[in-house]
PDB file of N, CA and C in Angstrom:
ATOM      1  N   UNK A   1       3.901  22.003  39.993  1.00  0.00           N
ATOM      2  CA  UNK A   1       3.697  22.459  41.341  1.00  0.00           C
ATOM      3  C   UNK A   1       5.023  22.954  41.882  1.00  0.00           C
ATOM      4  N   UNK A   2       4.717  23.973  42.655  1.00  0.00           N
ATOM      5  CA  UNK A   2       6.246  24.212  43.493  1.00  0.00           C
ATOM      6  C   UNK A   2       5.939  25.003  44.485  1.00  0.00           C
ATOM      7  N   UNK A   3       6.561  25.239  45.481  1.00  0.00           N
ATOM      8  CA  UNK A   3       6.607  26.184  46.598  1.00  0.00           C
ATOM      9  C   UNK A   3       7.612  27.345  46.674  1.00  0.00           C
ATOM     10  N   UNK A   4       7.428  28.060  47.898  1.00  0.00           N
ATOM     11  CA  UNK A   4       8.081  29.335  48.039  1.00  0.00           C
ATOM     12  C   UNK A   4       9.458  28.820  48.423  1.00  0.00           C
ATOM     13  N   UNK A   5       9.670  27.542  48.856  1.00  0.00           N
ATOM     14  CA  UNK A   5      11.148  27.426  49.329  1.00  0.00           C
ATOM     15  C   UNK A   5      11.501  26.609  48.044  1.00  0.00           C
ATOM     16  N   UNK A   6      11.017  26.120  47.205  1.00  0.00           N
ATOM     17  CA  UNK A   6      11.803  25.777  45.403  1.00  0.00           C
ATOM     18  C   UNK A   6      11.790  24.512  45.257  1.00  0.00           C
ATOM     19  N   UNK A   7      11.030  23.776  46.059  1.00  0.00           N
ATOM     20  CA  UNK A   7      11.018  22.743  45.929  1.00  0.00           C
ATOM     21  C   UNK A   7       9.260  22.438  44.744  1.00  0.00           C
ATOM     22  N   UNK A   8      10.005  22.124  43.564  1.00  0.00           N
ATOM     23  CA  UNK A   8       9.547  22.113  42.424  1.00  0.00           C
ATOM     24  C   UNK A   8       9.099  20.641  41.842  1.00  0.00           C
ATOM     25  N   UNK A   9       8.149  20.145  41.510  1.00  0.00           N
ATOM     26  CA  UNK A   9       7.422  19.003  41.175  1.00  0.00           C
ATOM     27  C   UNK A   9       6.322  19.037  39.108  1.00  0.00           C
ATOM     28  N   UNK A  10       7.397  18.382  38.566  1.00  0.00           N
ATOM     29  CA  UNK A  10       6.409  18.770  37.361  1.00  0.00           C
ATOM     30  C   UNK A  10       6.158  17.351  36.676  1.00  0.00           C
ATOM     31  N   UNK A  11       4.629  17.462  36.692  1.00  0.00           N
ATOM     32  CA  UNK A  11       3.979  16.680  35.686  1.00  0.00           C
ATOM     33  C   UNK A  11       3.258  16.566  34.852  1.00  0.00           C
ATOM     34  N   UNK A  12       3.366  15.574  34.226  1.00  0.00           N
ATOM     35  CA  UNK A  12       2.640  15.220  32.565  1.00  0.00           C
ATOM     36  C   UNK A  12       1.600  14.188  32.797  1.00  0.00           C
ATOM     37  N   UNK A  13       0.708  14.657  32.187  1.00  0.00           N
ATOM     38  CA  UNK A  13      -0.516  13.609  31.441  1.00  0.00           C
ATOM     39  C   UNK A  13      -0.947  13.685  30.610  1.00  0.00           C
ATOM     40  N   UNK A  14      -0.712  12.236  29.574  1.00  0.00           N
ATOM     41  CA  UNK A  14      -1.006  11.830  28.401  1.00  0.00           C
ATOM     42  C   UNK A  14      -2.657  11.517  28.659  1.00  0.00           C
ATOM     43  N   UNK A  15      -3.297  11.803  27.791  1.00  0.00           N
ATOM     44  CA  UNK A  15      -4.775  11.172  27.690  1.00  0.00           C
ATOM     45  C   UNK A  15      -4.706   9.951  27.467  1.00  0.00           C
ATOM     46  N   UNK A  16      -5.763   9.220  28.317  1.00  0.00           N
ATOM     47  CA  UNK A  16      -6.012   7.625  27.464  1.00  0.00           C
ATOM     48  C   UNK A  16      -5.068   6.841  28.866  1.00  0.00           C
ATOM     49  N   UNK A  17      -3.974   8.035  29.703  1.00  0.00           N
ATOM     50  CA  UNK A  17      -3.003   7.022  30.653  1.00  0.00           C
ATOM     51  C   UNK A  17      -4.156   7.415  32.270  1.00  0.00           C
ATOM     52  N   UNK A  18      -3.723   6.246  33.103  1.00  0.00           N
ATOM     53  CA  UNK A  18      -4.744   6.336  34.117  1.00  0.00           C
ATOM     54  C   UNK A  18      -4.274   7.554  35.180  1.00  0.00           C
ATOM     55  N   UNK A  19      -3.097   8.166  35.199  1.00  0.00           N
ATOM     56  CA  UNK A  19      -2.916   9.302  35.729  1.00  0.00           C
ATOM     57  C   UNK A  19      -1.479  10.333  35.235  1.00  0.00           C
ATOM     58  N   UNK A  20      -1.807  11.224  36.517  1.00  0.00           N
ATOM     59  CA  UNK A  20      -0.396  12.071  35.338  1.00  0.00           C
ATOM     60  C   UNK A  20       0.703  11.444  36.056  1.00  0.00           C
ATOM     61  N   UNK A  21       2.100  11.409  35.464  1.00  0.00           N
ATOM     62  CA  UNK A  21       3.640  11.000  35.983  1.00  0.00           C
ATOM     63  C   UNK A  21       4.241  12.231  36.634  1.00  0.00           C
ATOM     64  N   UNK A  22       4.987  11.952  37.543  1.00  0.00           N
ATOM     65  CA  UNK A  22       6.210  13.081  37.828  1.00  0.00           C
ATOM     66  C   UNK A  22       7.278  12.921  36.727  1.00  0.00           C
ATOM     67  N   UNK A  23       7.783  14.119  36.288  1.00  0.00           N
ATOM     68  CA  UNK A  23       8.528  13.955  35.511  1.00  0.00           C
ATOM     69  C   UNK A  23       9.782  14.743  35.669  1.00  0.00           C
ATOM     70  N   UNK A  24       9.947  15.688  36.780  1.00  0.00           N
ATOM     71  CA  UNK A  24      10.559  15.970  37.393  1.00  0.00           C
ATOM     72  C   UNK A  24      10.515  16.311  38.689  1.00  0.00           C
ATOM     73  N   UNK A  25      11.224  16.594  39.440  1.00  0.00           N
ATOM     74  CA  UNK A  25      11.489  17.096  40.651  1.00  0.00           C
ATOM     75  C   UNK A  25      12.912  17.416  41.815  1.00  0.00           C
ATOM     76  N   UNK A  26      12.857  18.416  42.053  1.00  0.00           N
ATOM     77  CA  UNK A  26      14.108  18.843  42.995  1.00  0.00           C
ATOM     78  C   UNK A  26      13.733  20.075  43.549  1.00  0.00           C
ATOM     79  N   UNK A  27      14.765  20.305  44.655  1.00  0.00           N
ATOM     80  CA  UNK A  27      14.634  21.580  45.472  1.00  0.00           C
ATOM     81  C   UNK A  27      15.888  22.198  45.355  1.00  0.00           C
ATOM     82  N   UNK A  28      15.709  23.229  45.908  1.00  0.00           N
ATOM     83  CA  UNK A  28      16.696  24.219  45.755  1.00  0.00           C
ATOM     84  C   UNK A  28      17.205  24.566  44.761  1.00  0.00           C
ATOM     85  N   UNK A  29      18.215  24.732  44.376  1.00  0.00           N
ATOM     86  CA  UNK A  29      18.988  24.774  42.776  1.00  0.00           C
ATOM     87  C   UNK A  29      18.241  24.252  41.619  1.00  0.00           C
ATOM     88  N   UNK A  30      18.321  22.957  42.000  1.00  0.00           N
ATOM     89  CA  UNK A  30      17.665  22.227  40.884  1.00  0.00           C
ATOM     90  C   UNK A  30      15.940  22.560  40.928  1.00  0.00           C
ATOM     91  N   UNK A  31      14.953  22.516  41.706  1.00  0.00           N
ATOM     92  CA  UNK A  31      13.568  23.292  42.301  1.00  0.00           C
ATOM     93  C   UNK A  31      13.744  24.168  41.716  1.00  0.00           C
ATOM     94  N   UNK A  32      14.589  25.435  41.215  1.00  0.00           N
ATOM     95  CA  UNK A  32      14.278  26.648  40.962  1.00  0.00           C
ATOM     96  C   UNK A  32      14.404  26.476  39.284  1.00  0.00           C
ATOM     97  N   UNK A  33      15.809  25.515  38.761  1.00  0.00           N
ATOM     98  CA  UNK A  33      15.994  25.385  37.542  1.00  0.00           C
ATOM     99  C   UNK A  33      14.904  24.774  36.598  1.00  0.00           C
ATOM    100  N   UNK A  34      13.709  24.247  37.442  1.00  0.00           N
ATOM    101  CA  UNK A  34      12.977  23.385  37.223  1.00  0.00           C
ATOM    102  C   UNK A  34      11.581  24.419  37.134  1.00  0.00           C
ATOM    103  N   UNK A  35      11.705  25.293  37.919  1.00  0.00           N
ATOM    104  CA  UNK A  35      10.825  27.212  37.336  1.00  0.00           C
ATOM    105  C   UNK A  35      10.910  27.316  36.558  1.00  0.00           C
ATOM    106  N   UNK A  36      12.153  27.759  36.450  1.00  0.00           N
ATOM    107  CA  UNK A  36      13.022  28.326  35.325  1.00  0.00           C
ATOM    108  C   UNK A  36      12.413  28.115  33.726  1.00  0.00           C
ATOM    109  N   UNK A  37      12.657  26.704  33.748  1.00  0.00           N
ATOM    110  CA  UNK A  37      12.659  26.409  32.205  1.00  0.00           C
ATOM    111  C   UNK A  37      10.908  25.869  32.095  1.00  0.00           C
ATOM    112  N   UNK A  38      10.264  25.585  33.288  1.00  0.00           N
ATOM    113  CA  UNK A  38       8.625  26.183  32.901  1.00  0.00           C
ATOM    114  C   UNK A  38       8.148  27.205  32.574  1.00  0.00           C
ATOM    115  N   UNK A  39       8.791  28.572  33.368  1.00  0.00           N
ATOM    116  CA  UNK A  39       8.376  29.328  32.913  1.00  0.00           C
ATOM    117  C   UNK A  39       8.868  29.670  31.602  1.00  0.00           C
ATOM    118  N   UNK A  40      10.138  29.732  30.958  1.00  0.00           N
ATOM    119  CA  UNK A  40      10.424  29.409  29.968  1.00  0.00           C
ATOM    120  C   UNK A  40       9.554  29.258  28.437  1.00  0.00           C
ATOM    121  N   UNK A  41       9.039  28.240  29.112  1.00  0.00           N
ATOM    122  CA  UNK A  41       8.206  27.454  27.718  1.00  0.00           C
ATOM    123  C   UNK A  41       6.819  27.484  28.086  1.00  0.00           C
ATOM    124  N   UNK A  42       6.645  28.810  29.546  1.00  0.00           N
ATOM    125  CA  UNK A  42       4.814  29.495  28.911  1.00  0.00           C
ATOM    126  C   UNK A  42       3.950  28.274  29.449  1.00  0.00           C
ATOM    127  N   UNK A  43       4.783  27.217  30.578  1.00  0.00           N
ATOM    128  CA  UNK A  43       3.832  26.315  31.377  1.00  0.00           C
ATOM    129  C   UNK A  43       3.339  27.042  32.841  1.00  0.00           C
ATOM    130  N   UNK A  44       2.156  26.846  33.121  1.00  0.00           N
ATOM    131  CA  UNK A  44       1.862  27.394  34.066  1.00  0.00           C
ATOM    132  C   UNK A  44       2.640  26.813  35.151  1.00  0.00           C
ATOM    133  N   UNK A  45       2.432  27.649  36.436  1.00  0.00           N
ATOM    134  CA  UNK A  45       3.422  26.900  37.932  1.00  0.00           C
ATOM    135  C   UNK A  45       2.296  27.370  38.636  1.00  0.00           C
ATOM    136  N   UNK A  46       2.012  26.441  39.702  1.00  0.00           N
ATOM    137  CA  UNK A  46       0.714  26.625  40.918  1.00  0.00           C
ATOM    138  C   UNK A  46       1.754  26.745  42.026  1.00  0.00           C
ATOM    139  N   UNK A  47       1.340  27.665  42.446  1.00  0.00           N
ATOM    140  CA  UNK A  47       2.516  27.379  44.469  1.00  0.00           C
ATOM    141  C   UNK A  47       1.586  26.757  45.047  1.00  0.00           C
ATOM    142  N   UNK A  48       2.354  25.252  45.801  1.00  0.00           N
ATOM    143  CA  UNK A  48       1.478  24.399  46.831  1.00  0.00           C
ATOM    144  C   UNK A  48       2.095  23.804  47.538  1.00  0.00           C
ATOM    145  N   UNK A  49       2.337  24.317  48.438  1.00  0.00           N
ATOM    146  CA  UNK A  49       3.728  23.880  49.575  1.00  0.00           C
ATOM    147  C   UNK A  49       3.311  22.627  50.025  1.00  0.00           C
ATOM    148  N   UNK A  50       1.960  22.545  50.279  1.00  0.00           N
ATOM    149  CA  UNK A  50       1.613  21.065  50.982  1.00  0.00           C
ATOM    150  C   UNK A  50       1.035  19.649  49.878  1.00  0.00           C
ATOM    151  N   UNK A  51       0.819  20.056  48.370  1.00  0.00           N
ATOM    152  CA  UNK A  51       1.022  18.956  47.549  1.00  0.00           C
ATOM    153  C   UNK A  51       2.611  18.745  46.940  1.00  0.00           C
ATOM    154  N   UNK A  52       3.249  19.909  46.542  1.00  0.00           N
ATOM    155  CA  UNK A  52       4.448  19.588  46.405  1.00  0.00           C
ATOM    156  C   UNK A  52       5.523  19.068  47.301  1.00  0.00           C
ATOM    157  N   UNK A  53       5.211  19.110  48.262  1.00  0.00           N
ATOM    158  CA  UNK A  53       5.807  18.144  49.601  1.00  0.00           C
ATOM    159  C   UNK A  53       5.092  16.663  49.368  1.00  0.00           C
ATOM    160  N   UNK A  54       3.938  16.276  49.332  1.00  0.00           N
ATOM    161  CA  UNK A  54       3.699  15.331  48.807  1.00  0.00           C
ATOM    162  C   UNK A  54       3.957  14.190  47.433  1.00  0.00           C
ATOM    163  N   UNK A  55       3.600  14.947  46.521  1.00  0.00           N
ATOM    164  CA  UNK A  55       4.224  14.400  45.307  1.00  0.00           C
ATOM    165  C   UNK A  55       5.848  14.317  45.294  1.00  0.00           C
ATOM    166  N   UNK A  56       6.523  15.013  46.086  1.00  0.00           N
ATOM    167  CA  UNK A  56       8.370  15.098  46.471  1.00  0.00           C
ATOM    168  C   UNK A  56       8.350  13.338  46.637  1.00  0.00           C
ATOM    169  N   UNK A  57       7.407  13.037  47.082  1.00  0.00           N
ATOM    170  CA  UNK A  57       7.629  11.497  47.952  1.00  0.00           C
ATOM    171  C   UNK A  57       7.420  10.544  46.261  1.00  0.00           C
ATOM    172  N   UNK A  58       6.731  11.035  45.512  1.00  0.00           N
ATOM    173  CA  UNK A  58       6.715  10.008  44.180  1.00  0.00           C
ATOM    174  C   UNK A  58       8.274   9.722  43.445  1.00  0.00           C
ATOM    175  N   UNK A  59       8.003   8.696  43.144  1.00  0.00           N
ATOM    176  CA  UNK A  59       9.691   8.252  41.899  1.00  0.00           C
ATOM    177  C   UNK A  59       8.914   9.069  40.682  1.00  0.00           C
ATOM    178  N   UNK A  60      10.652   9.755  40.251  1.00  0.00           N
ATOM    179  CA  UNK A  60      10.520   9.936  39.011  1.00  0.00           C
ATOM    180  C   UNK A  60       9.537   8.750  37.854  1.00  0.00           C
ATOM    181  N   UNK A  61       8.786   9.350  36.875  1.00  0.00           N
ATOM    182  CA  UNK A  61       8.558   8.679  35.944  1.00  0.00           C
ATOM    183  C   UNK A  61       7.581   7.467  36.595  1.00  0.00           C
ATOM    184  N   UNK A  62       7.101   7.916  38.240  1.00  0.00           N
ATOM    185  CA  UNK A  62       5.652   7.135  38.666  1.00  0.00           C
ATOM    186  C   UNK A  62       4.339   7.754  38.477  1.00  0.00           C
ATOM    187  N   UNK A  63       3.228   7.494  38.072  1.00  0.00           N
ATOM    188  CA  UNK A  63       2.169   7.591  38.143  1.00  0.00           C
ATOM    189  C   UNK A  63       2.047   8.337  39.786  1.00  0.00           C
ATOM    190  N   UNK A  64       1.134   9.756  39.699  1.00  0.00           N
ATOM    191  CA  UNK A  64       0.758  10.052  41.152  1.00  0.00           C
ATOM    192  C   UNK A  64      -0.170   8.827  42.022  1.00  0.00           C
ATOM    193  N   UNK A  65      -0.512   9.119  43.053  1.00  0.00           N
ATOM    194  CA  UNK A  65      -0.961   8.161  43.926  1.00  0.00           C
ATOM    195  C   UNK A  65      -2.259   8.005  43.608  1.00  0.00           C
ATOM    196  N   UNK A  66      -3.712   7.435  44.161  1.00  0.00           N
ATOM    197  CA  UNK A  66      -4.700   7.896  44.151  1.00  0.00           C
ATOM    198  C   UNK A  66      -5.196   8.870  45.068  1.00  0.00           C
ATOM    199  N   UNK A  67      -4.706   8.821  46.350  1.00  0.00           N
ATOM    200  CA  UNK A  67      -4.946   9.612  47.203  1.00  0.00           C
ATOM    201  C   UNK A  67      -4.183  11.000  46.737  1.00  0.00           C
ATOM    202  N   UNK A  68      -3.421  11.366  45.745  1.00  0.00           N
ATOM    203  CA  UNK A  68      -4.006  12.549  45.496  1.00  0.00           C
ATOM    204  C   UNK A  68      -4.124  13.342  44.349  1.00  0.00           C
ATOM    205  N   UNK A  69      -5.191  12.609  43.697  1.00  0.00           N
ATOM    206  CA  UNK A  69      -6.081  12.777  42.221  1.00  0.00           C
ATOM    207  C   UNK A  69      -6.616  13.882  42.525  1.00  0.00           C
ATOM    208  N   UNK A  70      -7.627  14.164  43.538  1.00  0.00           N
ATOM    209  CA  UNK A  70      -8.592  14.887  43.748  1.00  0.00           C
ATOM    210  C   UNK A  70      -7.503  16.176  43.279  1.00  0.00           C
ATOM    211  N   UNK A  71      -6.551  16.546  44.600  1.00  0.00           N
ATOM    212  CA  UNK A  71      -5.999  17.932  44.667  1.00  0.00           C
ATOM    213  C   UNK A  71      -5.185  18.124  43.163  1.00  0.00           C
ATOM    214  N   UNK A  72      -4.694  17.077  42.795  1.00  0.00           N
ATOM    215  CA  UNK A  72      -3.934  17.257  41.263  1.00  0.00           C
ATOM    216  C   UNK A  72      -5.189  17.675  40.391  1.00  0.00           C
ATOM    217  N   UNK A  73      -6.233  17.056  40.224  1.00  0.00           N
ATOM    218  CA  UNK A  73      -7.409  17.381  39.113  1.00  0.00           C
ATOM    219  C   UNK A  73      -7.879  18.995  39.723  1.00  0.00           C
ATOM    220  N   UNK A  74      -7.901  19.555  40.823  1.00  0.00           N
ATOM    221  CA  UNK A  74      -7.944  20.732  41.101  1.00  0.00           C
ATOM    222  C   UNK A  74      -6.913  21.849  40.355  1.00  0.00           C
ATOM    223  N   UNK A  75      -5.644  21.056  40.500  1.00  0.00           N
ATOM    224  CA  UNK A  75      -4.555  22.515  39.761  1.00  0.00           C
ATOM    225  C   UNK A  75      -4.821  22.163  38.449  1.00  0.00           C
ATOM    226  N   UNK A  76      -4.907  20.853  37.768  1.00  0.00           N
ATOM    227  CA  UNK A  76      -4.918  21.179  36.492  1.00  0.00           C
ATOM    228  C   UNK A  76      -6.067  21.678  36.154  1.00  0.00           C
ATOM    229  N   UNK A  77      -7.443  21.587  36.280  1.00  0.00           N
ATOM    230  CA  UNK A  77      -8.556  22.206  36.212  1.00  0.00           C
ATOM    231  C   UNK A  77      -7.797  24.035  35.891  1.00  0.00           C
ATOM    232  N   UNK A  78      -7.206  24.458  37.289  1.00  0.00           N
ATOM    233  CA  UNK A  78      -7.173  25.756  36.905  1.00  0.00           C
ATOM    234  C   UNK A  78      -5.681  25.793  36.350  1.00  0.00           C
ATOM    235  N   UNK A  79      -4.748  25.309  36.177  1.00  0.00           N
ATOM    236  CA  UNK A  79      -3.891  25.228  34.563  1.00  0.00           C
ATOM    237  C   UNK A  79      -4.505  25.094  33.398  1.00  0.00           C
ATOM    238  N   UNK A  80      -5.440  24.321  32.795  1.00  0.00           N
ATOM    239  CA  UNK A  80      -6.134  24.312  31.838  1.00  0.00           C
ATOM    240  C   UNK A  80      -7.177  25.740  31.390  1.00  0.00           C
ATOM    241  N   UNK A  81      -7.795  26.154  32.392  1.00  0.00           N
ATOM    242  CA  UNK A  81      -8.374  27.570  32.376  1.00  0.00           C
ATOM    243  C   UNK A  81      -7.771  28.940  32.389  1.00  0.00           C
ATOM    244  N   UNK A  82      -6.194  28.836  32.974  1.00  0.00           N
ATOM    245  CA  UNK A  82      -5.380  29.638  32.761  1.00  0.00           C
ATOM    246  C   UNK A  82      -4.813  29.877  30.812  1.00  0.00           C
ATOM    247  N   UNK A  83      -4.517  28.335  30.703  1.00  0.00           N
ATOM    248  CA  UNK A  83      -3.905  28.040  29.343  1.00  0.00           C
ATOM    249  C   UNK A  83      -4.975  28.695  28.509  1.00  0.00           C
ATOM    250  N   UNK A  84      -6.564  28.400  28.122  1.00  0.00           N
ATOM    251  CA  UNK A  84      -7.415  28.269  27.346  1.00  0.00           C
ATOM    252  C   UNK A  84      -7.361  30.018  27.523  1.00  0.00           C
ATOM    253  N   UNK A  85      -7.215  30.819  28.155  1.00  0.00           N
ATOM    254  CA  UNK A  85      -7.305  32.600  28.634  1.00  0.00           C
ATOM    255  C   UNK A  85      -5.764  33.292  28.037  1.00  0.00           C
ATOM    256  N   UNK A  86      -5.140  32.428  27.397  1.00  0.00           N
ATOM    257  CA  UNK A  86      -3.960  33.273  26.907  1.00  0.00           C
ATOM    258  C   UNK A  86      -4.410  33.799  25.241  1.00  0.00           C
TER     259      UNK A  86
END
């Protein structure tokens, strides 16, 4: 996830774990370096100014919240449909 001002949020989910982790995150400099090397390596990026402000609030290397599964299972839904179309 990231927004127009670079504040950048990326996570992973393993199957079999009860949700996905942050595994990174920063703004500005680091937010953009954190584009950067997604786009890089051909991972999709969703702009979402108002979940990536949210998930900003998770610790590194925490499980997202439950309260917000729903909107996370939404981007990956369409990350996964993006991925499966290359």
């Amino acid at each position: 996830m990231s927004d127009p001002s670079k504040l950048a949020i990326a996570l992973h989910y393993e199957k079999g774990t009860n949700a996905p982790v942050v595994v990174a995150k920063g703004k500005g400099t680091i937010g953009e370096k954190i584009v950067e090397i997604a786009k890089a390596h051909d991972i999709p990026i969703e702009e979402n100014e108002v979940l990536a402000g949210a998930l900003s609030k998770v610790e590194l290397g925490e499980e997202i919240p439950p309260d917000l599964y729903k909107a996370v299972a939404e981007v990956l839904v369409f990350v996964l449909r993006l991925s499966r179309g290359r």
